[in-house]
Protein backbone atom coordinates (compact mmCIF):
# COMPACT_ATOMS: atom_id res chain seq x y z
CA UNK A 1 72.57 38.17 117.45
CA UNK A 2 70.06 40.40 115.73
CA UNK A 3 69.15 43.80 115.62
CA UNK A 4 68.92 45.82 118.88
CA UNK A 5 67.60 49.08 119.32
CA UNK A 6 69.58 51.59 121.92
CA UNK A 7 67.68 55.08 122.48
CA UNK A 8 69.55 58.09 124.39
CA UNK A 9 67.84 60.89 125.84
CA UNK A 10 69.78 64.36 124.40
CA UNK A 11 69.12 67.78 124.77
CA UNK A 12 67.25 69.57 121.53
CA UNK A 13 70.77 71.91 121.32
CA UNK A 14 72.91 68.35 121.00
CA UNK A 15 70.72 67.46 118.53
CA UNK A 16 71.16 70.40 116.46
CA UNK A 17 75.12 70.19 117.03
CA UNK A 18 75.04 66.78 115.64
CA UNK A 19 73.00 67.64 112.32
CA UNK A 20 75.36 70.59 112.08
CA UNK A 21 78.48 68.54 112.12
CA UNK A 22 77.60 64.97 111.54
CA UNK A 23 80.84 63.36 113.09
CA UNK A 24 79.22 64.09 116.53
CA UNK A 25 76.80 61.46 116.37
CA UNK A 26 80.05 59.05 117.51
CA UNK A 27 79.96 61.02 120.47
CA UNK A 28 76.38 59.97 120.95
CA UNK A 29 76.87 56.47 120.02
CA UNK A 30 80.28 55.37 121.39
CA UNK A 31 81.02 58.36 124.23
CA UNK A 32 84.20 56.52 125.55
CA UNK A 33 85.84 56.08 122.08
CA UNK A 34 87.13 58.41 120.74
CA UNK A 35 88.45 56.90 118.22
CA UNK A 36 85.48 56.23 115.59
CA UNK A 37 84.93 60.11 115.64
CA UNK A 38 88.59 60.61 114.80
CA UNK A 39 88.29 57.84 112.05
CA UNK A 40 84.92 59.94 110.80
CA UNK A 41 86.99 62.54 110.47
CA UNK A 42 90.05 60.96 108.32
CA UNK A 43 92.97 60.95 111.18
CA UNK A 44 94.10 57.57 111.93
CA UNK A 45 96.98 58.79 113.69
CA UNK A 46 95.72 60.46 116.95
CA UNK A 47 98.86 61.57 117.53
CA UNK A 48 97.75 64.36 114.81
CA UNK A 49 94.53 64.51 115.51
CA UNK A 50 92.85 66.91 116.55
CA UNK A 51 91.06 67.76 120.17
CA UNK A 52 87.58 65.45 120.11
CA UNK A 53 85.12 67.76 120.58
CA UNK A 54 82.48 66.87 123.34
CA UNK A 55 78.25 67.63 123.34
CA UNK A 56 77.34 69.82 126.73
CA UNK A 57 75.46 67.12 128.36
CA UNK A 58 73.69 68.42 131.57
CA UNK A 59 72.90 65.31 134.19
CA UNK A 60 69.44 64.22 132.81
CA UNK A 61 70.95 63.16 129.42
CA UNK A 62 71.97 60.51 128.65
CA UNK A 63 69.28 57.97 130.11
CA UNK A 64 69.55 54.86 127.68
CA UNK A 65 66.70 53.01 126.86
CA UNK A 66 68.05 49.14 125.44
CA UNK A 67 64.90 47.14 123.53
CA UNK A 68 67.24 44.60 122.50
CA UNK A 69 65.69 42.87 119.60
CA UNK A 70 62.08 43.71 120.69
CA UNK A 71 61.55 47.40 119.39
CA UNK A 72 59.80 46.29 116.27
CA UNK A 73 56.84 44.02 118.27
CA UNK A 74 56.42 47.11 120.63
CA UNK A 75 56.19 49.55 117.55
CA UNK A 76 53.62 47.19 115.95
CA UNK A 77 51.49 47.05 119.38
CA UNK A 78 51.95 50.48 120.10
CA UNK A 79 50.59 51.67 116.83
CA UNK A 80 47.44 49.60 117.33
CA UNK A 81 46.81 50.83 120.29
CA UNK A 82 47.19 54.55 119.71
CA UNK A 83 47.38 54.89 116.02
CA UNK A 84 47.61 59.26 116.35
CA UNK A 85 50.92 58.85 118.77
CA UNK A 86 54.22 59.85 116.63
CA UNK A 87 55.95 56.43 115.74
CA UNK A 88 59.14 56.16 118.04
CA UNK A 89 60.78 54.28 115.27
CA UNK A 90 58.69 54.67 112.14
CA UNK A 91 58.35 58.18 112.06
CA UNK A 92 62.19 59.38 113.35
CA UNK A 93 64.11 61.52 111.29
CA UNK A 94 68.08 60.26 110.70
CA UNK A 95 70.07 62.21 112.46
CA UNK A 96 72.99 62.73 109.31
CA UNK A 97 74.33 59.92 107.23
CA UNK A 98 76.83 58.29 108.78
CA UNK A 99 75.93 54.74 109.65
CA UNK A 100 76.27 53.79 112.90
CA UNK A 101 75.15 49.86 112.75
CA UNK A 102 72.51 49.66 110.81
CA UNK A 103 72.07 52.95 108.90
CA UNK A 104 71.93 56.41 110.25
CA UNK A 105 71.21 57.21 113.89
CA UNK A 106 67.40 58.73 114.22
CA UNK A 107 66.27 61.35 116.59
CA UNK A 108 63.16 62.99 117.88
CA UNK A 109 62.96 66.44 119.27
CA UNK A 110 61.52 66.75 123.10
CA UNK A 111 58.03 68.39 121.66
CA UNK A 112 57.90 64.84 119.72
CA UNK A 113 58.75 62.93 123.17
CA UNK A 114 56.53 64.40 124.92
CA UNK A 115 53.75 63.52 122.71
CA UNK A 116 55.24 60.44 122.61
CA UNK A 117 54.97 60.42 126.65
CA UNK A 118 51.44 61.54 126.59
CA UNK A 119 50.38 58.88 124.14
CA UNK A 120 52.10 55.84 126.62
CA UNK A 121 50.58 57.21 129.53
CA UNK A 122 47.12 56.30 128.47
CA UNK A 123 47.96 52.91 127.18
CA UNK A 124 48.03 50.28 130.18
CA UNK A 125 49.11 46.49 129.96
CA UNK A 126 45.57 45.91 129.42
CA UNK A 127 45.70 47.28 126.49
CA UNK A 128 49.21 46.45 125.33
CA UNK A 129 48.34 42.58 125.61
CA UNK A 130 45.34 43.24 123.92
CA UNK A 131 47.15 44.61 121.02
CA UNK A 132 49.41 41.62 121.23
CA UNK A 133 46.27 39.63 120.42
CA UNK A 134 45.36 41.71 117.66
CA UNK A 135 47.96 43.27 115.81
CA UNK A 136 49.64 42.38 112.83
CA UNK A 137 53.10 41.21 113.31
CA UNK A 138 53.27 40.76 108.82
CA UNK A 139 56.81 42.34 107.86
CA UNK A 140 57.71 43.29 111.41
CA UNK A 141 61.40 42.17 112.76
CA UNK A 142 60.77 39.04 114.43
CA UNK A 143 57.29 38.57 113.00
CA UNK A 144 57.02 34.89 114.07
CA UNK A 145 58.33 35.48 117.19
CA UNK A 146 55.39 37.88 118.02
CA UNK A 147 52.90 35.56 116.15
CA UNK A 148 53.27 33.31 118.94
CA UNK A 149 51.83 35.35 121.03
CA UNK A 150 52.16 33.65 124.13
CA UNK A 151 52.58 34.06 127.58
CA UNK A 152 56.80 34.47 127.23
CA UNK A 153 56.12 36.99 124.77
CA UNK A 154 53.23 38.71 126.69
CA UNK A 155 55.88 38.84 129.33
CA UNK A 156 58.80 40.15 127.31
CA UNK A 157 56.47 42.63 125.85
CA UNK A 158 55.08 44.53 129.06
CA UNK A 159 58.40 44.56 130.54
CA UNK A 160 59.78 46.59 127.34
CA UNK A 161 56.80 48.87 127.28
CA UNK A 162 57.45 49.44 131.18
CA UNK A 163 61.11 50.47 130.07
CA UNK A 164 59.78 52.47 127.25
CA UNK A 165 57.31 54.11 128.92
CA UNK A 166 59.70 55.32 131.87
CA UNK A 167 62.25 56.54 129.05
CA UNK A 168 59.49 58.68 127.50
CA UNK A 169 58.32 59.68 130.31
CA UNK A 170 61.80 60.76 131.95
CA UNK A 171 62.05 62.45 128.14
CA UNK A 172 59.02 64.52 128.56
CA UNK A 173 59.78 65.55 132.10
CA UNK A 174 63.21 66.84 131.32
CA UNK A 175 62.09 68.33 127.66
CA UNK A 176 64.33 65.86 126.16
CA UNK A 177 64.91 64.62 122.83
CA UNK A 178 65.47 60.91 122.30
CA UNK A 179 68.54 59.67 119.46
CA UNK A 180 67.73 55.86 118.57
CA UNK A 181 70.41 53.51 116.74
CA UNK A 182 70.22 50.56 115.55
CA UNK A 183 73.14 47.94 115.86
C-alpha cells in the first residue's frame, strides 16, 4: 500500500464544470460509479435520485497517467533538473474540496500542460539520472527509497518519466488539462 498518484487528461471546459459544481469531480475520479456522486450529493436511495449528470468528454480525454507510489521521486528530480517548469504536483491547484483519497483532487489547465510538456521535452534520461544522483530526496514520499539511488530505482525512475513525459506531451498536443488525485 501507499500513496499512488492517478492523473487524467480533461478538457479546460470539464474543468471549469467541476469547480462550478464540485460533486463532478466523482465523475472524474470513479466514472463507472455512480454512486459516490449520488452519496456527494445526500441521496442514498437511487431510487430517488436524481439523473447523474455526465462531463462532455471528446475521445482524447481521458488518457490516465498511473505513478503509483513514485510521483514524489519524479517531482523531486524533475525540479532539479528544470527548476522554471510549473510543478506537476507542487504547484496544482485543488480542484474543490471534496476529498477524493487523500485530500482534494488537483488540476492544471492545458496552457500549464503545455509548459509542463515543453519543460520534459528538453530533459533526457541523461539528465533525469543525473538528478537522481543529485537531488535531495529530504521530506519527499519515499525519501529512503530514492536515497538508494541505485540501479532498480534508476530503472523505476526513467520508466515513470517516459510515462510522464508521453502524458504531457499527449496533454499539450490535444490542449488538455491534466486532474491528479491522490489515493
Amino acid at each position: 500500500m501507499g500513496i499512488s498518484c492517478i492523473a487524467t487528461a480533461v478538457s479546460d471546459g470539464n474543468i471549469r464544470r467541476v469547480l462550478a459544481d464540485p460533486p463532478l469531480v466523482w465523475r472524474l475520479v470513479a466514472p463507472d460509479d455512480d454512486g459516490v456522486y449520488l452519496a456527494e450529493i445526500g441521496f442514498d436511495n437511487a431510487a430517488l435520485a436524481p439523473e447523474v449528470p455526465t462531463l462532455l468528454c471528446q475521445g482524447h480525454q481521458r488518457c490516465l497517467l498511473d505513478l503509483d507510489r513514485l510521483w514524489d521521486g519524479l517531482g523531486a528530480c524533475l525540479r532539479h533538473c528544470a527548476p522554471r517548469m510549473p510543478g506537476f504536483f507542487d504547484d496544482a491547484q485543488p480542484l474543490g474540496h471534496i476529498d477524493v483519497g487523500y485530500g482534494p483532487a488537483l488540476y492544471h489547465r492545458a496552457s500549464t500542460m503545455a509548459r509542463i510538456a515543453e519543460a520534459c521535452a528538453g530533459i533526457s534520461d541523461e539528465q533525469l539520472l543525473s538528478a537522481l544522483k543529485s537531488a535531495d530526496f529530504d521530506g519527499v514520499y519515499l525519501g529512503d527509497v530514492w536515497e538508494r539511488r541505485n540501479q532498480e530505482v534508476a530503472t523505476c525512475l526513467t520508466d515513470c518519466y517516459a510515462e510522464f513525459q508521453a502524458f504531457a506531451a499527449f496533454t499539450a498536443r490535444h490542449q488538455l488539462g491534466a486532474v491528479i488525485h491522490m489515493m
